[in-house]
Protein backbone atom coordinates (compact mmCIF):
# COMPACT_ATOMS: atom_id res chain seq x y z
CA UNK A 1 102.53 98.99 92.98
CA UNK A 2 102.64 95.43 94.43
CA UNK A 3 99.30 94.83 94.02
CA UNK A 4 99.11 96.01 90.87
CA UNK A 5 102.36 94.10 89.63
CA UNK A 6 101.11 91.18 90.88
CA UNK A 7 97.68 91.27 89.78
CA UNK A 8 99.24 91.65 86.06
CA UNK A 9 101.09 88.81 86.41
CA UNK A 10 98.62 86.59 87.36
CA UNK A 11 96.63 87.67 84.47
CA UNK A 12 99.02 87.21 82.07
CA UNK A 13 101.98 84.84 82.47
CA UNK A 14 102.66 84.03 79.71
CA UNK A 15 103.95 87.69 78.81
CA UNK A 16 106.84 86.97 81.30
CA UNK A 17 108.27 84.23 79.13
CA UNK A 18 109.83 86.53 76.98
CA UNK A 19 112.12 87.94 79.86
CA UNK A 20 113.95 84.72 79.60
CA UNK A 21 112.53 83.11 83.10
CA UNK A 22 109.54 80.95 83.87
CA UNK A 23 106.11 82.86 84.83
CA UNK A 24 104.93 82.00 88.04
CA UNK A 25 102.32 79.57 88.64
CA UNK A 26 98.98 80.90 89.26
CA UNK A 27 99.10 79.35 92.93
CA UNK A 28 101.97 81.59 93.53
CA UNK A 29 100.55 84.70 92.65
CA UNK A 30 97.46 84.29 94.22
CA UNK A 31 99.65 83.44 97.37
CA UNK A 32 101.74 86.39 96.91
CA UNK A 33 98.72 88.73 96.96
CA UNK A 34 97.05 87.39 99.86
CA UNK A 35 100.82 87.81 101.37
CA UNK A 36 100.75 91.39 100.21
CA UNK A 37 97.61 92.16 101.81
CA UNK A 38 98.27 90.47 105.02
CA UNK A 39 101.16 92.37 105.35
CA UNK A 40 99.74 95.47 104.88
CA UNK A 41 96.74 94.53 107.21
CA UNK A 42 99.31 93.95 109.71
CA UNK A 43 100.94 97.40 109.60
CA UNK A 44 104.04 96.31 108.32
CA UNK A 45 106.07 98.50 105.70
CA UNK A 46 105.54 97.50 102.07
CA UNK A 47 108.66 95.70 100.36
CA UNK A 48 111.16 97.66 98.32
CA UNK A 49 110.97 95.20 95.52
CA UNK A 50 108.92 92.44 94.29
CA UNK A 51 110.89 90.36 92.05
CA UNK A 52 110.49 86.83 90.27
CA UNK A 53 113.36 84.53 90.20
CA UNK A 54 113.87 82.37 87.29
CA UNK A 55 112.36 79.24 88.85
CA UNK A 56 108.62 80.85 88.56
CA UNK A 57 108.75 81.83 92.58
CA UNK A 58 108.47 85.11 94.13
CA UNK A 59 110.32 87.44 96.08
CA UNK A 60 109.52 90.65 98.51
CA UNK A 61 112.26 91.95 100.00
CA UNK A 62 111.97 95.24 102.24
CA UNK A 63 115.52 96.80 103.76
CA UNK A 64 115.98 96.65 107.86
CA UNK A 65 118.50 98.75 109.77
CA UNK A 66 121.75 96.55 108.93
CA UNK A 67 120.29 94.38 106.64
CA UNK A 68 116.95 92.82 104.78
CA UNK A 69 113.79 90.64 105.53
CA UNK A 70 112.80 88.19 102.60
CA UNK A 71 109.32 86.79 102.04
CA UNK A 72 109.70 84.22 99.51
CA UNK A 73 106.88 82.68 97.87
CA UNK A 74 107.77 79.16 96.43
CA UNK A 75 105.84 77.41 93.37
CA UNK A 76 104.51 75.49 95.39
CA UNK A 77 102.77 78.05 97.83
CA UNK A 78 104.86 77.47 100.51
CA UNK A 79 105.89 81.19 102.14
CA UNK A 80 109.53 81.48 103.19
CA UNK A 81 110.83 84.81 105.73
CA UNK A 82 114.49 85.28 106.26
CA UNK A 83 116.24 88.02 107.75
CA UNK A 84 119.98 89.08 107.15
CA UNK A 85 121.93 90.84 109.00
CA UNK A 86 125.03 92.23 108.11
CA UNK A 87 125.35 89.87 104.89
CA UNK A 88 124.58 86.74 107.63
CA UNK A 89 121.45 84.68 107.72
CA UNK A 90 119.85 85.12 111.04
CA UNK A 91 116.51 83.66 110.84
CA UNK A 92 114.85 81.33 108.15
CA UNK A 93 110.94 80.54 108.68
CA UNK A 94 108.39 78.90 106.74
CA UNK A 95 104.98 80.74 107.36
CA UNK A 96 102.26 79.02 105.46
């Protein structure tokens, strides 16, 4: 699902205009795919949701005993990770 969500949004943006938010740049969803496949090269469980915010970035977030991990990919293909736990931020990372 991901992959394939991804992969249409790269192909075409501009369809996502109409949902009232700004597509994401082409840098981001190539990032966003080669986070996707790095994370499942690593082993690690697939995120819940993939979702855009209205800035043109990208968001997978996955649920953790007691709270969430974040991976968000910024428009400017910077990668972000931040867990929560119980509604409290308790680690904030750039990875790339």
């Amino acid at each position: 699902m991901i992959d394939h969500q991804l992969t249409e949004w790269g192909r075409d943006p501009a369809t996502l205009e109409d949902e009232g938010v700004d597509p994401p740049p082409p840098l981001t969803v190539q990032k966003a795919i080669r986070l996707a496949e790095a994370l499942r090269d690593e082993g690690m469980p697939n995120p819940q949701t993939v979702v855009r915010d209205p800035n043109g970035d990208i968001v997978f977030e996955r649920a953790v005993i007691g709270g969430a991990e974040l991976f968000h990919v910024w428009d400017d293909g910077q990668v972000e990770f931040r867990k929560v736990t119980d509604g409290k931020l308790i680690e904030r990372r750039q990875l790339h």
